[in-house]
N, C-alpha and C. Protein backbone atom coordinates (compact mmCIF):
# COMPACT_ATOMS: atom_id res chain seq x y z
N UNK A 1 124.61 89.69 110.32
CA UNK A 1 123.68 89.01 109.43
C UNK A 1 123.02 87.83 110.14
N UNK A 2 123.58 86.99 111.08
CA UNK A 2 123.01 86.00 111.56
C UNK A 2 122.11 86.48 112.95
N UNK A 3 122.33 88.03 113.21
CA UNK A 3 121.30 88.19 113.84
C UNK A 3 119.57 88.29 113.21
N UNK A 4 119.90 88.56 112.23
CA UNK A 4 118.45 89.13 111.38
C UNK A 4 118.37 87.79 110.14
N UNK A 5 118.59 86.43 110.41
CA UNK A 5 118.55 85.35 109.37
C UNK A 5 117.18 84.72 109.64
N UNK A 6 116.36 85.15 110.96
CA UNK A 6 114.96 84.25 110.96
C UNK A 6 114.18 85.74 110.43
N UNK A 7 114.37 86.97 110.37
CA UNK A 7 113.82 87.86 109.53
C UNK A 7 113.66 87.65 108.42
N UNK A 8 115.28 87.73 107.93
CA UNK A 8 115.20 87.28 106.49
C UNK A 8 114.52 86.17 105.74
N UNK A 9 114.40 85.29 106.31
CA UNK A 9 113.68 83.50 106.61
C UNK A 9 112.15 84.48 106.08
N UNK A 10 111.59 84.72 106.87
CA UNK A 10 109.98 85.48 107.04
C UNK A 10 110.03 86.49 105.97
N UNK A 11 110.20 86.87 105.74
CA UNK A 11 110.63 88.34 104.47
C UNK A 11 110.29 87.75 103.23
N UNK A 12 111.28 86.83 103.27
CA UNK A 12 111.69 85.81 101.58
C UNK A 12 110.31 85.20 101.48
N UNK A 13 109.62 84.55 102.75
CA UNK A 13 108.70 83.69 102.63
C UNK A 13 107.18 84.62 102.65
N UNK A 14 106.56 85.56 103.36
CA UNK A 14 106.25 86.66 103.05
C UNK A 14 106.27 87.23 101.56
N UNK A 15 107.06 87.44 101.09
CA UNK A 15 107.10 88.26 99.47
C UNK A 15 106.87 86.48 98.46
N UNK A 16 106.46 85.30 98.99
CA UNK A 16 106.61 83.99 98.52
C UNK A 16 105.43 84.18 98.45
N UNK A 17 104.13 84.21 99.62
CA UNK A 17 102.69 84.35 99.65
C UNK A 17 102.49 85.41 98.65
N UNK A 18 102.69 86.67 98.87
CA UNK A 18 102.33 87.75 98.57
C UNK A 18 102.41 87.37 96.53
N UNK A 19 103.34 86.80 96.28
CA UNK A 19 103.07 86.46 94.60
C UNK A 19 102.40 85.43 94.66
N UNK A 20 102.30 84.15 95.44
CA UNK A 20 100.95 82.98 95.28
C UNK A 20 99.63 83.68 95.59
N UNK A 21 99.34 84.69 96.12
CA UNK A 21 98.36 85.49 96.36
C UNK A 21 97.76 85.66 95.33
N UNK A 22 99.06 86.89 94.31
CA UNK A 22 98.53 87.09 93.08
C UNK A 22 98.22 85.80 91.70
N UNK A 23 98.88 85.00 92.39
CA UNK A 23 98.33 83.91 91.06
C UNK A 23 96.82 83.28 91.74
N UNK A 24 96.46 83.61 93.34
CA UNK A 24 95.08 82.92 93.18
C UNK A 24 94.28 84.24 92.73
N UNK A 25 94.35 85.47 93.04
CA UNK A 25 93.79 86.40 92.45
C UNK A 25 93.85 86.05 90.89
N UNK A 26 94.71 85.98 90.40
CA UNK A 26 94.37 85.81 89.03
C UNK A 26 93.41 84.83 88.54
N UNK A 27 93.66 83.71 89.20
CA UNK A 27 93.21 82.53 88.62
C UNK A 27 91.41 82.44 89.28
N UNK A 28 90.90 82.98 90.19
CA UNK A 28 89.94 83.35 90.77
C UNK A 28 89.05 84.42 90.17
N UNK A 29 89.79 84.59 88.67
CA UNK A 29 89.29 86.47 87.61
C UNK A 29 89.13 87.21 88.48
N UNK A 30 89.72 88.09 89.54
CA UNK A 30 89.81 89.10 90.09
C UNK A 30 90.67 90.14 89.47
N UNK A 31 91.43 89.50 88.48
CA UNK A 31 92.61 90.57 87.49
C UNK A 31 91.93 90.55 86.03
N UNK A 32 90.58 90.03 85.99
CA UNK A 32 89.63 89.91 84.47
C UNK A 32 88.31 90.19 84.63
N UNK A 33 87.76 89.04 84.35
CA UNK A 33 86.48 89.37 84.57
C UNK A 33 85.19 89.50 85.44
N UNK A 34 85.94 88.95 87.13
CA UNK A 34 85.73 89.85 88.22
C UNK A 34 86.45 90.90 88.64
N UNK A 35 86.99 91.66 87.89
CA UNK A 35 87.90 92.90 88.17
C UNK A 35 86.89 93.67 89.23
N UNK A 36 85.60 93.72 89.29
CA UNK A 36 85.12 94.05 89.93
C UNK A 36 84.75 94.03 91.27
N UNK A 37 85.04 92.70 91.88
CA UNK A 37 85.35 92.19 93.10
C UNK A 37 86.93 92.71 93.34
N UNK A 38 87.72 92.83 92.67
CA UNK A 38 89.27 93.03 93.04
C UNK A 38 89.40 94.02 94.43
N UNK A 39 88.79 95.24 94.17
CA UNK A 39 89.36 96.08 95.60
C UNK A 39 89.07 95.77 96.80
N UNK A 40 87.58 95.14 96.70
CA UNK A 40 86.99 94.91 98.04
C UNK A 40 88.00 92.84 98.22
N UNK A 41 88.24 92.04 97.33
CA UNK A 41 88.53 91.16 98.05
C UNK A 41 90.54 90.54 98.22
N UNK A 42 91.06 91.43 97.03
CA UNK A 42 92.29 91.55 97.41
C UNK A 42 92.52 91.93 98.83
N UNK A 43 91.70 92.61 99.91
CA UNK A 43 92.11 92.74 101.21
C UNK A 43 92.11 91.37 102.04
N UNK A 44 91.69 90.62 101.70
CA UNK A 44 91.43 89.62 102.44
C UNK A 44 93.03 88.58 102.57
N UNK A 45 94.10 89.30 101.24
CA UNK A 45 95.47 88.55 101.59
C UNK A 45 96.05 89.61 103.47
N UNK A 46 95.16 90.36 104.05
CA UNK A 46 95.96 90.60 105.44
C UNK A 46 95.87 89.19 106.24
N UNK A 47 94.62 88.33 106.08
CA UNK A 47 94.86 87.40 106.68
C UNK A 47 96.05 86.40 106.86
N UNK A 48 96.76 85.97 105.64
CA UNK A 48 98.31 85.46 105.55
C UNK A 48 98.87 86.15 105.98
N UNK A 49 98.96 87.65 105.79
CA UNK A 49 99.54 88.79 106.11
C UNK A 49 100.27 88.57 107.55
N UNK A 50 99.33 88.24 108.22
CA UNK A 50 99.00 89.04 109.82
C UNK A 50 99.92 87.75 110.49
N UNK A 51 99.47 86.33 109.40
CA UNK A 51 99.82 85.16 110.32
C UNK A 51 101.11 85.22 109.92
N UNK A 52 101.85 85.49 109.08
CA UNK A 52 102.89 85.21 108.69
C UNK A 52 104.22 86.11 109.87
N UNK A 53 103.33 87.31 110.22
CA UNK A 53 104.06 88.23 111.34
C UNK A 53 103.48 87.23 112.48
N UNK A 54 102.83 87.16 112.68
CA UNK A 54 103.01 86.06 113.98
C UNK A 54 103.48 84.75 114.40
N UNK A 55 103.84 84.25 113.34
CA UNK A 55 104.95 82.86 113.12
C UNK A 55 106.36 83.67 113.03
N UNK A 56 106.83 84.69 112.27
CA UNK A 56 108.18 85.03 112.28
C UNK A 56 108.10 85.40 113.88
N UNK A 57 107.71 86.34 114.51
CA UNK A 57 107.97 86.44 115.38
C UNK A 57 107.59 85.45 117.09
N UNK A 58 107.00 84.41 117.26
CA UNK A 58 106.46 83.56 117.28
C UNK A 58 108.55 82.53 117.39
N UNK A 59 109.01 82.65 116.38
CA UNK A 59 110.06 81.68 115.77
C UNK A 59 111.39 83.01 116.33
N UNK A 60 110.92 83.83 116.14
CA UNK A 60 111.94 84.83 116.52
C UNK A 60 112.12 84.54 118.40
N UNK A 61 111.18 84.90 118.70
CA UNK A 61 110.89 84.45 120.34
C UNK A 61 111.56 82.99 120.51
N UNK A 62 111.31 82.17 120.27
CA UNK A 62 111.90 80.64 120.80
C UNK A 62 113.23 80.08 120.13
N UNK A 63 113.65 81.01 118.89
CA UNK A 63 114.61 80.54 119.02
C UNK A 63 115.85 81.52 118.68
N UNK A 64 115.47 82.67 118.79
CA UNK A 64 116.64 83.56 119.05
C UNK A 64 116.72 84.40 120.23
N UNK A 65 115.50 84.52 121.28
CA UNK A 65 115.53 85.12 122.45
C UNK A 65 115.22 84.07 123.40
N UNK A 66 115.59 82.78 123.11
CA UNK A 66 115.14 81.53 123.79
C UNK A 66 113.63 81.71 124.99
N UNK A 67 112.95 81.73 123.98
CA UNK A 67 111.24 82.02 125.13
C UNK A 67 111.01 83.21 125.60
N UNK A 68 111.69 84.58 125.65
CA UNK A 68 111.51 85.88 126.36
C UNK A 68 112.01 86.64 125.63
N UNK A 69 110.62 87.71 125.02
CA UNK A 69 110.95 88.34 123.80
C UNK A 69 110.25 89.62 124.69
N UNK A 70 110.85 91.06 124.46
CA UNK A 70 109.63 92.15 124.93
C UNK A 70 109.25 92.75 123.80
N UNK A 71 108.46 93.67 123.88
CA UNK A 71 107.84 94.40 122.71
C UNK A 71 108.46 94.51 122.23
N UNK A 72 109.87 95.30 122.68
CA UNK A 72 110.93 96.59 121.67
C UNK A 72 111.20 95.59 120.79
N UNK A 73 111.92 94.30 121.77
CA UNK A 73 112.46 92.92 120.60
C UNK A 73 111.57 93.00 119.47
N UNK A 74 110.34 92.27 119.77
CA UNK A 74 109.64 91.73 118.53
C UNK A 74 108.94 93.19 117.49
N UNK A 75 109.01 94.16 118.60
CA UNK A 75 108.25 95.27 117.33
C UNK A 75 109.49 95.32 116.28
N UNK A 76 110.99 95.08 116.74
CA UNK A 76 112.24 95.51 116.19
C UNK A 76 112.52 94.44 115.11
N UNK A 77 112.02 93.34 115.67
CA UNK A 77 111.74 92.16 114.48
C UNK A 77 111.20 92.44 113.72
N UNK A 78 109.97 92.88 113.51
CA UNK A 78 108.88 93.07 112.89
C UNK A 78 109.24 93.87 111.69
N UNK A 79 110.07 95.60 112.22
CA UNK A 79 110.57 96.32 111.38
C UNK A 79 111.36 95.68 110.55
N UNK A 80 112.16 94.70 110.82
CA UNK A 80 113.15 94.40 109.89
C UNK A 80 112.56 93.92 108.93
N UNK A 81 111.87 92.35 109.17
CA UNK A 81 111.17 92.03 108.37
C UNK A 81 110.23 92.98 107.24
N UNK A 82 109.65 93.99 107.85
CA UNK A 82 108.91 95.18 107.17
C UNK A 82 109.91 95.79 105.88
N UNK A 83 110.92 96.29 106.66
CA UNK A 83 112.02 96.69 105.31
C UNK A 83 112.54 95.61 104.37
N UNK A 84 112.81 94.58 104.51
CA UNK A 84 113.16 93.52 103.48
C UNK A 84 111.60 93.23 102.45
N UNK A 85 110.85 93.22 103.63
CA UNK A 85 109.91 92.77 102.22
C UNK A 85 109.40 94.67 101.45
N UNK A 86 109.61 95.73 101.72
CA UNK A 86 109.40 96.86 101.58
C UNK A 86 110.61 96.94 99.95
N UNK A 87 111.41 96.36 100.10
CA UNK A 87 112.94 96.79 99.43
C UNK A 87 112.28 96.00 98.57
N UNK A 88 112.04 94.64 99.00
CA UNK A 88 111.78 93.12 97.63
C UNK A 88 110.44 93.69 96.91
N UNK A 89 109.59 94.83 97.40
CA UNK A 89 108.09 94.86 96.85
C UNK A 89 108.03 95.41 95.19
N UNK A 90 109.03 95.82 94.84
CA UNK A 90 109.05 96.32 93.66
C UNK A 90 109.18 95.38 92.89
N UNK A 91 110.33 94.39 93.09
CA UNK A 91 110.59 93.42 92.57
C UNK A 91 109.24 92.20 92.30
N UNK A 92 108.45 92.33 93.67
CA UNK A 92 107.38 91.25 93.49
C UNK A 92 106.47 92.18 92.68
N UNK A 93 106.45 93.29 92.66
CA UNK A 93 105.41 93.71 91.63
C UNK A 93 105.63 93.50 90.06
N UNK A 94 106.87 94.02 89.97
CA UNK A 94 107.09 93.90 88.86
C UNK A 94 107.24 91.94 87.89
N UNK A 95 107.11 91.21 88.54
CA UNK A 95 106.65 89.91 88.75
C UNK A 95 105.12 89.64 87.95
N UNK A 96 104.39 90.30 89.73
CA UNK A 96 102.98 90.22 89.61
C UNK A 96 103.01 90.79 88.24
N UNK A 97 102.99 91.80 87.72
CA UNK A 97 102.77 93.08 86.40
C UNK A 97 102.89 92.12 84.93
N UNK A 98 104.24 91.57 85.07
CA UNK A 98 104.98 91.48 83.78
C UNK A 98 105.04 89.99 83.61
N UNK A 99 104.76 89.09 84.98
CA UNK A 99 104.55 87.39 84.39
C UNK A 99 103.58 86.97 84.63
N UNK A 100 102.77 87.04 85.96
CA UNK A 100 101.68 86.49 86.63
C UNK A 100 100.30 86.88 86.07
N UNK A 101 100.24 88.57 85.72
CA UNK A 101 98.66 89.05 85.49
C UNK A 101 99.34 90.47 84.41
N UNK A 102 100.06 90.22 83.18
CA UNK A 102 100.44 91.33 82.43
C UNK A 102 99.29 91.78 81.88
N UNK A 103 98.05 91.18 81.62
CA UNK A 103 96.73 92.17 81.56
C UNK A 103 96.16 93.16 82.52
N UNK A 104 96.69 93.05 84.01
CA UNK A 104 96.00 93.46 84.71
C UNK A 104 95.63 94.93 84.63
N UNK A 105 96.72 95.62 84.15
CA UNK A 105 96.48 97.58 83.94
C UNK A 105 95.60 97.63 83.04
N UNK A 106 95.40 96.91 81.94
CA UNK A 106 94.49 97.07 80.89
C UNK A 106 93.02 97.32 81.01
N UNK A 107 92.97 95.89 82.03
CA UNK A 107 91.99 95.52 82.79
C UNK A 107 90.99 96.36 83.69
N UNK A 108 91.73 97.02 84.74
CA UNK A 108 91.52 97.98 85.53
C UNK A 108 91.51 99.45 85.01
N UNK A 109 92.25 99.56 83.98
CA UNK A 109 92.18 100.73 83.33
C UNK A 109 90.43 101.03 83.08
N UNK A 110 90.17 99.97 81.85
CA UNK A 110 89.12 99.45 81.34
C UNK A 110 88.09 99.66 82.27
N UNK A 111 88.07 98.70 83.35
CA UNK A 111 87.00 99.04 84.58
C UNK A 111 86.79 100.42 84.84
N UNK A 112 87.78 100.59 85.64
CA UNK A 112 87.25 102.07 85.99
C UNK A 112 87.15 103.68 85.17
N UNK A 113 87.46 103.25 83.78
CA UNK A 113 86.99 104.61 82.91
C UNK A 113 85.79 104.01 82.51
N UNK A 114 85.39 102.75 82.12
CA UNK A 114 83.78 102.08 82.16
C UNK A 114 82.90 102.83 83.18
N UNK A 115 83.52 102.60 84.87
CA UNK A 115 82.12 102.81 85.46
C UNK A 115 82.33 104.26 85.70
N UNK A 116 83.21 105.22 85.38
CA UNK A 116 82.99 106.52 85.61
C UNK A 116 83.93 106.71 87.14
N UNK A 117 84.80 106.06 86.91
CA UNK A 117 85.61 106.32 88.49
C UNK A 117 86.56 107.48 88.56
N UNK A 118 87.35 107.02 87.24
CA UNK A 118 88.19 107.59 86.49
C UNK A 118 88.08 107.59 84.77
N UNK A 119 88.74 109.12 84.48
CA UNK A 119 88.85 110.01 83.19
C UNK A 119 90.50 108.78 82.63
N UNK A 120 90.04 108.35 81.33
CA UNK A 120 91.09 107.67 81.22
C UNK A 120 92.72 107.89 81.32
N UNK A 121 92.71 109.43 81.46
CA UNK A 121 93.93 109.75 81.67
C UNK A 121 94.19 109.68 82.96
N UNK A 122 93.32 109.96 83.80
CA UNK A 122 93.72 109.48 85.14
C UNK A 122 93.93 108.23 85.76
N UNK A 123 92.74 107.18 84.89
CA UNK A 123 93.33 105.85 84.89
C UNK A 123 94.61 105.03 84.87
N UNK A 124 95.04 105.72 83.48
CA UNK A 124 96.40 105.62 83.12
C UNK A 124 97.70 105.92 84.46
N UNK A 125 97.52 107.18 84.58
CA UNK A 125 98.11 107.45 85.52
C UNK A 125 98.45 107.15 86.89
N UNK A 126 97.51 106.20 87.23
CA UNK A 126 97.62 105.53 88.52
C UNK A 126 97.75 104.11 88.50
N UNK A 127 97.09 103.48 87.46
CA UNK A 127 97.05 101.98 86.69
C UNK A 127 98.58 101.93 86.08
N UNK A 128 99.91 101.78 86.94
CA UNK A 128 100.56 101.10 86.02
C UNK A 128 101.56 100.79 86.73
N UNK A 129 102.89 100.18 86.02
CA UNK A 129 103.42 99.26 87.10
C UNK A 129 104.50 100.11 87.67
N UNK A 130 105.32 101.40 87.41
CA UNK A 130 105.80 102.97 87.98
C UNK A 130 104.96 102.68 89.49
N UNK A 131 103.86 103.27 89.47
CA UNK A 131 103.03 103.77 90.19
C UNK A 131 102.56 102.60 90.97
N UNK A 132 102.53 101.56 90.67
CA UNK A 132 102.29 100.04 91.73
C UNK A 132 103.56 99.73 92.25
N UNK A 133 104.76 99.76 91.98
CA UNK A 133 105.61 99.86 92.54
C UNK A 133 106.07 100.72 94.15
N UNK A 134 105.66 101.52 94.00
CA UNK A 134 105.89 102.67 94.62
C UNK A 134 105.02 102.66 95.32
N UNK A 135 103.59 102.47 95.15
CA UNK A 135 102.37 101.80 96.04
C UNK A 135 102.69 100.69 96.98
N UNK A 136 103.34 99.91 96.29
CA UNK A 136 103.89 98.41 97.09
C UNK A 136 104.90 98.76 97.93
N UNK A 137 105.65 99.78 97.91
CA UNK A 137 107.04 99.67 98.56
C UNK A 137 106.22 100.48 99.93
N UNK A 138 105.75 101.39 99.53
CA UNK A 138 105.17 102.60 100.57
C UNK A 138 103.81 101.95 101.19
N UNK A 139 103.37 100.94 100.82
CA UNK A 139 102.09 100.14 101.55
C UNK A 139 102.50 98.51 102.54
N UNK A 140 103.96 98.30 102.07
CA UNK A 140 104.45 97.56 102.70
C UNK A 140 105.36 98.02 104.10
N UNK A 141 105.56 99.07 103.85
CA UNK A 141 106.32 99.98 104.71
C UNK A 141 105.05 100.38 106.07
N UNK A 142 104.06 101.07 105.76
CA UNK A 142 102.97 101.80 106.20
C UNK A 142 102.25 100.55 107.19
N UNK A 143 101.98 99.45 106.29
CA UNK A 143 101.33 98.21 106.87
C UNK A 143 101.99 97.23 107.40
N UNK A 144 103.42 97.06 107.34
CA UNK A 144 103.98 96.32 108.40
C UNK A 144 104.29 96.94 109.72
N UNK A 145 104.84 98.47 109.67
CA UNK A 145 104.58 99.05 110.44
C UNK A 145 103.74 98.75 111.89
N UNK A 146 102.10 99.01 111.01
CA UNK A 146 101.45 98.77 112.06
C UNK A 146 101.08 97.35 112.66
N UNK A 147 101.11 96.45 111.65
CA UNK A 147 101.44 94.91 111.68
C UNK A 147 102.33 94.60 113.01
N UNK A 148 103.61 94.87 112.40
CA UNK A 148 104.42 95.13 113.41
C UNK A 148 104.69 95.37 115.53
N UNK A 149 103.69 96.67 114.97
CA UNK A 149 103.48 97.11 116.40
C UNK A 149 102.16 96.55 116.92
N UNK A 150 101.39 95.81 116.75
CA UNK A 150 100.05 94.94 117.00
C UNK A 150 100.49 93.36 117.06
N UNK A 151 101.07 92.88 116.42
CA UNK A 151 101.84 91.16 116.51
C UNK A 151 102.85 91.27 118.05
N UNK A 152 103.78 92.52 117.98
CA UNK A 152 104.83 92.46 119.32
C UNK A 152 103.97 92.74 120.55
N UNK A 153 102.90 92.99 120.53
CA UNK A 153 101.89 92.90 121.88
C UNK A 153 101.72 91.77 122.35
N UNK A 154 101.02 91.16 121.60
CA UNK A 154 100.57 89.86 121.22
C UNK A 154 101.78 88.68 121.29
N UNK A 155 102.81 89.13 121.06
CA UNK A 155 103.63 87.96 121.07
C UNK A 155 105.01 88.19 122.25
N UNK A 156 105.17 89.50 122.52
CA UNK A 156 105.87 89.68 124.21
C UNK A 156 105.38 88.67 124.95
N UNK A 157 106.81 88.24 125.82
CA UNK A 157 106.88 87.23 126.93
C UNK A 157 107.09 87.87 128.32
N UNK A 158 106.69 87.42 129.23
CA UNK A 158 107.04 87.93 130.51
C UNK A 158 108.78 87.50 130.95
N UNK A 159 109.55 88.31 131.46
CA UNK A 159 110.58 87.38 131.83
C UNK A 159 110.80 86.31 133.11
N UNK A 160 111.79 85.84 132.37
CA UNK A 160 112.25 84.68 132.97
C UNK A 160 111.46 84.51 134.54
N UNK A 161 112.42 85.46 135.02
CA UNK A 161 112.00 86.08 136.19
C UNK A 161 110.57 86.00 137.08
N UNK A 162 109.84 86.80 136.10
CA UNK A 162 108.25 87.24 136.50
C UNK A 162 107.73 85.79 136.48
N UNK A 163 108.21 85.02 135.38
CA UNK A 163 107.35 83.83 135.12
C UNK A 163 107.97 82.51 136.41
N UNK A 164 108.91 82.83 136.91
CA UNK A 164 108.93 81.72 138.04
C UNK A 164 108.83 82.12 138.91
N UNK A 165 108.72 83.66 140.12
CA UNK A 165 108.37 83.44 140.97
C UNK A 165 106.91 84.24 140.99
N UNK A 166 106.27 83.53 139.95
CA UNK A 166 104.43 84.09 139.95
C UNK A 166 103.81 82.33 139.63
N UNK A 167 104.87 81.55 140.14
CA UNK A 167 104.45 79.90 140.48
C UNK A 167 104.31 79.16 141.49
């Protein structure tokens, strides 16, 4: 356990953004009456996203591989972190759903049998918190993933080694 405690650290804090997210979405009417902006600007939480994998691992590097981290390390970080917040995503949905934005299915339902996206039964069927759950767990999984393997590039150290006699 105290190998994977600056994961866990990033995970907890990670699934922390990811519900302040949804309260600025809310509070911004992206879950009302800009529901219409919602798909295109809910993407814009990868930006915390992305930084938040590059500070855990970033913190993973200096102070659990003291300065010399290689890919496998930090992509292996990365995964962990990926599954903790993957496991917690149901939980933060069901959060988001039932305290933060409990209009929101209504909402979106509403929208998209309005503009002709979806037949309200299909609305239904994909609009709800079953099915956002399961979205969240399998989109947290999918996207840390690649998160994951793009941050441990980026954040690999040369070793010890390479780095003093290339001085």
């Amino acid at each position: 356990m105290k190998n994977i405690k600056i994961e866990i650290k990033w995970a907890l804090i990670f699934v922390v953004m990811m519900l302040a997210w949804m309260i600025l979405e809310k509070s911004l009417g992206w879950h009302d009456e800009k529901i219409s902006d919602h798909a295109t600007m809910t993407n814009l939480v990868a930006i915390p996203s992305i930084a938040i994998y590059v500070f855990a691992l970033l913190d993973k590097r200096k102070n659990f591989y003291h300065g010399v981290m290689s890919y496998y390390q930090g992509f292996m970080s990365g995964l962990i972190i990926t599954l903790i917040v993957a496991i917690l995503s149901p939980l933060s949905q069901y959060i988001t759903s039932v305290l933060i934005s409990p209009e929101y299915f209504t909402n979106v339902i509403n929208y998209a049998v309005s503009t002709g996206e979806m037949t309200q039964e299909n609305a239904e069927s994909y609009f709800n918190l079953q099915s956002y759950m399961i979205m969240s767990a399998a989109g947290a999984l999918i996207m840390g993933v690649i998160t994951s393997a793009i941050v441990a590039i980026l954040v690999k150290s040369k070793s010890r080694v390479a780095s003093i006699s290339s001085h």
